[in-house]
C-alpha atoms as a PDB file:
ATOM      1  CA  UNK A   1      -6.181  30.953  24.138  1.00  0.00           C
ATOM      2  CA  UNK A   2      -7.540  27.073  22.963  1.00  0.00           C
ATOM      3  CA  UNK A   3      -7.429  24.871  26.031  1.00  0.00           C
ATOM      4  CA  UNK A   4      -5.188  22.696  24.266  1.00  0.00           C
ATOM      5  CA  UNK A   5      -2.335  24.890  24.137  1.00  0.00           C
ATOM      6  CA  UNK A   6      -2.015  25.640  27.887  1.00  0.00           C
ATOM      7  CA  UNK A   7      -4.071  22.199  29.232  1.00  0.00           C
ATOM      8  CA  UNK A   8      -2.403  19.532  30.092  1.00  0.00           C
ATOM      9  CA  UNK A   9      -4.106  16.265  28.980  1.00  0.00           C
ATOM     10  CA  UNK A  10      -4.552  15.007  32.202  1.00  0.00           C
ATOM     11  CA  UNK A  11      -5.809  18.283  33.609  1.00  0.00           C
ATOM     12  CA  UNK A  12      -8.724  18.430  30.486  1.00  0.00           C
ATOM     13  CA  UNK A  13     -12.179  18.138  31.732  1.00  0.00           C
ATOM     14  CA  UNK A  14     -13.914  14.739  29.943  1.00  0.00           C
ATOM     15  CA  UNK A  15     -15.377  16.949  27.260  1.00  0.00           C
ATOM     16  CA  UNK A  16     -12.167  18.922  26.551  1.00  0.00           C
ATOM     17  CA  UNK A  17     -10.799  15.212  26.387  1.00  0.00           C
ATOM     18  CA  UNK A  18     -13.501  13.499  24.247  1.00  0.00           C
ATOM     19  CA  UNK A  19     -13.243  17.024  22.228  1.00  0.00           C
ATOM     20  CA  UNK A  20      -9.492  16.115  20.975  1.00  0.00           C
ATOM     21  CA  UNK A  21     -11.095  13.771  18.803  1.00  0.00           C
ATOM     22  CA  UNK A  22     -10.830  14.336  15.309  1.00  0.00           C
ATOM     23  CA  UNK A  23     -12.852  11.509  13.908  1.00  0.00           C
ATOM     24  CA  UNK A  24     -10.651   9.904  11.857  1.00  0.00           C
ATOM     25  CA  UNK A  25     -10.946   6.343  12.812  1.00  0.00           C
ATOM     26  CA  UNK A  26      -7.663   4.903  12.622  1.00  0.00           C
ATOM     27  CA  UNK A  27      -6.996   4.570  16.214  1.00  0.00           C
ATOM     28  CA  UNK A  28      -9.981   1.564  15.248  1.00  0.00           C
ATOM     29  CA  UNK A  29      -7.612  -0.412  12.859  1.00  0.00           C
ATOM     30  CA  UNK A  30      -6.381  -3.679  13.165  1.00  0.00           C
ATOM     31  CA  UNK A  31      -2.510  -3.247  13.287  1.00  0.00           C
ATOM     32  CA  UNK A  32       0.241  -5.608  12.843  1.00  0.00           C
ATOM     33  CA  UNK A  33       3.585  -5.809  14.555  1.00  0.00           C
ATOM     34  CA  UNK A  34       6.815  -7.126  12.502  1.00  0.00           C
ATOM     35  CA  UNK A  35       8.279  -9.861  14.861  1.00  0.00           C
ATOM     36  CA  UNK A  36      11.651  -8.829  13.524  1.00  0.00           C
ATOM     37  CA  UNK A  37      12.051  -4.756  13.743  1.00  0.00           C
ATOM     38  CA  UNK A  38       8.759  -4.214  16.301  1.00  0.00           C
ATOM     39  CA  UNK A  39       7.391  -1.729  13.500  1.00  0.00           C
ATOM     40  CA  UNK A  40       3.309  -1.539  13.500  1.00  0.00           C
ATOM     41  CA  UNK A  41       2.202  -1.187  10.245  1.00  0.00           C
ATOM     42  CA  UNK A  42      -2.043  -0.368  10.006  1.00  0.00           C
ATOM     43  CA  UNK A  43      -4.250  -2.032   7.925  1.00  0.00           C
ATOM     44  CA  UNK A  44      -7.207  -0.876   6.207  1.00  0.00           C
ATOM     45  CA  UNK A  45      -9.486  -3.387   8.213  1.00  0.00           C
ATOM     46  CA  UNK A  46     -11.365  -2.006  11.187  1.00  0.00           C
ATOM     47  CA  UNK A  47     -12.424  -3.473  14.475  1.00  0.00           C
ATOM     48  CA  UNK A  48     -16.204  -4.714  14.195  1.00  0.00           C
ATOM     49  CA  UNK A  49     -17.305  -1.909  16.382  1.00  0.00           C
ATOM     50  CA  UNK A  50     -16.436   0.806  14.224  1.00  0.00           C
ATOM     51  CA  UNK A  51     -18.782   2.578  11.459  1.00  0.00           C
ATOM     52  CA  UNK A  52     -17.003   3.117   8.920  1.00  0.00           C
ATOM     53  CA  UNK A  53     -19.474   5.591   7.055  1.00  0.00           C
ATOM     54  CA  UNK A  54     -19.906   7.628  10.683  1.00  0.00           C
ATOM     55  CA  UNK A  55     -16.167   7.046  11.137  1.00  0.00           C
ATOM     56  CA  UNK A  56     -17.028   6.506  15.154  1.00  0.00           C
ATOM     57  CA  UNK A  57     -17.483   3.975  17.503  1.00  0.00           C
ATOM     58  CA  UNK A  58     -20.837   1.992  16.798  1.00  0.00           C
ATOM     59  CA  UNK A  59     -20.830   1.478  20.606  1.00  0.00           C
ATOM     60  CA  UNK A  60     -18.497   3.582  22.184  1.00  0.00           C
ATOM     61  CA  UNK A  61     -19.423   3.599  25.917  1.00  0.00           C
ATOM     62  CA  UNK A  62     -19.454  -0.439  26.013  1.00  0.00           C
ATOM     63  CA  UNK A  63     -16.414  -0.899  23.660  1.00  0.00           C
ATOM     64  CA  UNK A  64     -14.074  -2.039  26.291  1.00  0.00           C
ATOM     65  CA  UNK A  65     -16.630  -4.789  27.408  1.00  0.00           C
ATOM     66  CA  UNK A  66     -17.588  -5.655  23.766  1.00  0.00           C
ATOM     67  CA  UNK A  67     -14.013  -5.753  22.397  1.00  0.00           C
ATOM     68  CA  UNK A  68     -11.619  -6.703  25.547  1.00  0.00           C
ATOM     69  CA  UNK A  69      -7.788  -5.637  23.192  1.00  0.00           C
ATOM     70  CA  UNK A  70     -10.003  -2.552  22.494  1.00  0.00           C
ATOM     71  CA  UNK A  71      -7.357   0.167  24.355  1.00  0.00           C
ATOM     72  CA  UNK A  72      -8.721   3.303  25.685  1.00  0.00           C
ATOM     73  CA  UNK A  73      -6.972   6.359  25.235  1.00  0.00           C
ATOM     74  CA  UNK A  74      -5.940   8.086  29.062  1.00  0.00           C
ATOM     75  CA  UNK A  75      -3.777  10.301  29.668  1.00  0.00           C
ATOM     76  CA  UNK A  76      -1.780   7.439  31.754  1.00  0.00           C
ATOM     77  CA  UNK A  77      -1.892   5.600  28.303  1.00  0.00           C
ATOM     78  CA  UNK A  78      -0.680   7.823  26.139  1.00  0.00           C
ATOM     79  CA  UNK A  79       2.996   7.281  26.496  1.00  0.00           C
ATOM     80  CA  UNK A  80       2.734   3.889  25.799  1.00  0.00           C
ATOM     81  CA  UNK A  81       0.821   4.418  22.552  1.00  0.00           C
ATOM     82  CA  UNK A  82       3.693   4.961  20.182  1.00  0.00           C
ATOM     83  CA  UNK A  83       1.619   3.564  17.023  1.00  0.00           C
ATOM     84  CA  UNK A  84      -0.892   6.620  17.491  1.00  0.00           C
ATOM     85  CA  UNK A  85      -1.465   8.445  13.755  1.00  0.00           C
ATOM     86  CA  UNK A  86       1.074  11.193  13.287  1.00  0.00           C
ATOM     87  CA  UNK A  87      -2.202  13.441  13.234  1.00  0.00           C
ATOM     88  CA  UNK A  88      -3.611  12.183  16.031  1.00  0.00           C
ATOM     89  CA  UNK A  89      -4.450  15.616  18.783  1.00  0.00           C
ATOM     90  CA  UNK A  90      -3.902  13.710  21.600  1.00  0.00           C
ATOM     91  CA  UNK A  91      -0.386  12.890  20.548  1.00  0.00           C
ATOM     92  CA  UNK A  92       0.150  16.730  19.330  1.00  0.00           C
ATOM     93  CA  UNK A  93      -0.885  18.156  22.159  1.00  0.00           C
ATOM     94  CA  UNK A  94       1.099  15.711  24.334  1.00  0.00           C
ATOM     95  CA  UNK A  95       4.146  16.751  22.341  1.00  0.00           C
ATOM     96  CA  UNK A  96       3.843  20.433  22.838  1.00  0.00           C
ATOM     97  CA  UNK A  97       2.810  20.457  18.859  1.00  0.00           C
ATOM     98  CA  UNK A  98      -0.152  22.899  17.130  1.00  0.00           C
ATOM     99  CA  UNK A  99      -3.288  20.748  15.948  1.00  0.00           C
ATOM    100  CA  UNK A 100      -3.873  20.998  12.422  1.00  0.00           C
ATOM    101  CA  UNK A 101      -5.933  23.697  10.494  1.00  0.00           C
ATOM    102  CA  UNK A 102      -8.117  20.372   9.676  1.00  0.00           C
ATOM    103  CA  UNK A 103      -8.455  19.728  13.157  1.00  0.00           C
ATOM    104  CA  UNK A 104     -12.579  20.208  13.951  1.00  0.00           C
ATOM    105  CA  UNK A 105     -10.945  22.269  16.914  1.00  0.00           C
ATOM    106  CA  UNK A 106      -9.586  23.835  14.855  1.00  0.00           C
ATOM    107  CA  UNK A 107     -11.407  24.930  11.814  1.00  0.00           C
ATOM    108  CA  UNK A 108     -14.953  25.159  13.913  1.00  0.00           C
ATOM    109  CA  UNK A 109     -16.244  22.493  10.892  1.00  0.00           C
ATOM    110  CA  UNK A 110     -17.128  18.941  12.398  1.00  0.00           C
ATOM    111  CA  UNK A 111     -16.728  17.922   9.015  1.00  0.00           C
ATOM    112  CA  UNK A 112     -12.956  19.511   8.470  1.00  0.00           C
ATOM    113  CA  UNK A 113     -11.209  16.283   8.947  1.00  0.00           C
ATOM    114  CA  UNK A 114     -13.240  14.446   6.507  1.00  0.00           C
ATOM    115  CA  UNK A 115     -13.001  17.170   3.894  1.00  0.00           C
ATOM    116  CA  UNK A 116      -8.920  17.335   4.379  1.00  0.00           C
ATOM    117  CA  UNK A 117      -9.023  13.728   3.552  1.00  0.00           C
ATOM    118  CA  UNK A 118      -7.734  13.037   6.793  1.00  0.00           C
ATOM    119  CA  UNK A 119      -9.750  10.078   7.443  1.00  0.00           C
ATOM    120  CA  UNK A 120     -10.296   6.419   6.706  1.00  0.00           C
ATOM    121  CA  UNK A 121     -14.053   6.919   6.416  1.00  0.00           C
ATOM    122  CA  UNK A 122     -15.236   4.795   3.427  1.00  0.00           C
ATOM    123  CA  UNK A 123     -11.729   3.251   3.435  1.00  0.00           C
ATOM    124  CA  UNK A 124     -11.829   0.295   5.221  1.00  0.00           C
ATOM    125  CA  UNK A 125     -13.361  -2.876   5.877  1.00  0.00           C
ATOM    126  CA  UNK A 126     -14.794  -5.160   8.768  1.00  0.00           C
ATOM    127  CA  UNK A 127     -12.655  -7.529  10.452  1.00  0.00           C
ATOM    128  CA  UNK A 128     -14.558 -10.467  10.400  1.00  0.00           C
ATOM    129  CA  UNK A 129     -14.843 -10.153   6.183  1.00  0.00           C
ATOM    130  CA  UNK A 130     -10.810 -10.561   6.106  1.00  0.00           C
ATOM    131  CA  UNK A 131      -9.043 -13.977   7.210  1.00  0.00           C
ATOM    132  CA  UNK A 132      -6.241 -13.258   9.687  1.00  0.00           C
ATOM    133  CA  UNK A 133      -3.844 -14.638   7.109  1.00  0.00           C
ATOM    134  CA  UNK A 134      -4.690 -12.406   4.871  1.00  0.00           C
ATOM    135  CA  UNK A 135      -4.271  -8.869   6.828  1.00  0.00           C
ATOM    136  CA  UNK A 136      -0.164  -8.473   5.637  1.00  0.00           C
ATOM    137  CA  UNK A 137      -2.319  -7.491   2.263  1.00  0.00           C
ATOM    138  CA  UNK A 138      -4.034  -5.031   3.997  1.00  0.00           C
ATOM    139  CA  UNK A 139      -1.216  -2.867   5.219  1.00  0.00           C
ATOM    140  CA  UNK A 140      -1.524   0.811   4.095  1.00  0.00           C
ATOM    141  CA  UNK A 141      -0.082   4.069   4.729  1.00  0.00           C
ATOM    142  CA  UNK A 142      -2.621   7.041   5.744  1.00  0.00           C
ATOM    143  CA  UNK A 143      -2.524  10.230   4.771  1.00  0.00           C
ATOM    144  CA  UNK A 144      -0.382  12.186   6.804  1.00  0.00           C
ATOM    145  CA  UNK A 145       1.280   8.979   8.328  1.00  0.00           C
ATOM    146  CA  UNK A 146       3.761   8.852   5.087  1.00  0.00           C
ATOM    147  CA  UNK A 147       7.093  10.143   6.776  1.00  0.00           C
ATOM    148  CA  UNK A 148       5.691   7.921  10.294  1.00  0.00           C
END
């Protein structure tokens, strides 16, 4: 049996953790809250840390120190992180919910997620190249985050 299916997340070893992962990058988009309703809508603009051709962290172990907002993903965290991607494992799993035959876990490919089109890889664009006025033009709907 997978050890997401009978782990809980805050009973995974780092690696099981850090193995939930898909790669998909859009936990590393700028998002944008509507004063009004409190919905977060995602933009196609990425924090300056991110590689978008990699689709990972350019500096991963120092993020929090290089980006302060930059919010780690804990299992303490996760209930608070209600704008997590539809797709996202460590929301699946903490819902009781199957990871998808994309999922790298999953498929055995590291590549799956990327092939599925499940990714922003490619997609998306630095945040210092867009002016902050400008990111309510940016707003776009991922794959798999249209019925979100």
């Amino acid at each position: 049996m997978p050890f997401w299916t009978d782990t809980k997340l805050a009973d995974m070893t780092e690696a099981q953790w850090e193995s939930l992962c898909d790669g998909c990058g859009k936990c590393c988009l700028i998002r944008l809250e509507d004063e009004d309703t409190g919905d977060i809508h995602t933009t196609d603009v990425h924090c300056k840390l991110f590689d978008s051709g990699s689709c990972r962290c350019s500096n991963y172990a120092e993020r929090k120190a290089n980006v302060p907002d930059c919010v780690k993903l804990t299992p303490e965290t996760m209930s608070e992180l209600t704008w997590l991607p539809m797709t996202c494992a460590y929301r699946l799993v903490q819902e009781g919910q199957p990871l998808f035959d994309w999922h790298p876990l999953v498929s055995g490919d590291p590549d799956s997620a990327h092939k599925a089109g499940m990714t922003v890889r490619n997609q998306t664009v630095p945040e210092g190249k867009v002016k902050v006025r400008h990111l309510v033009r940016r707003i776009k709907i991922w794959p798999g985050e249209e019925n979100a």
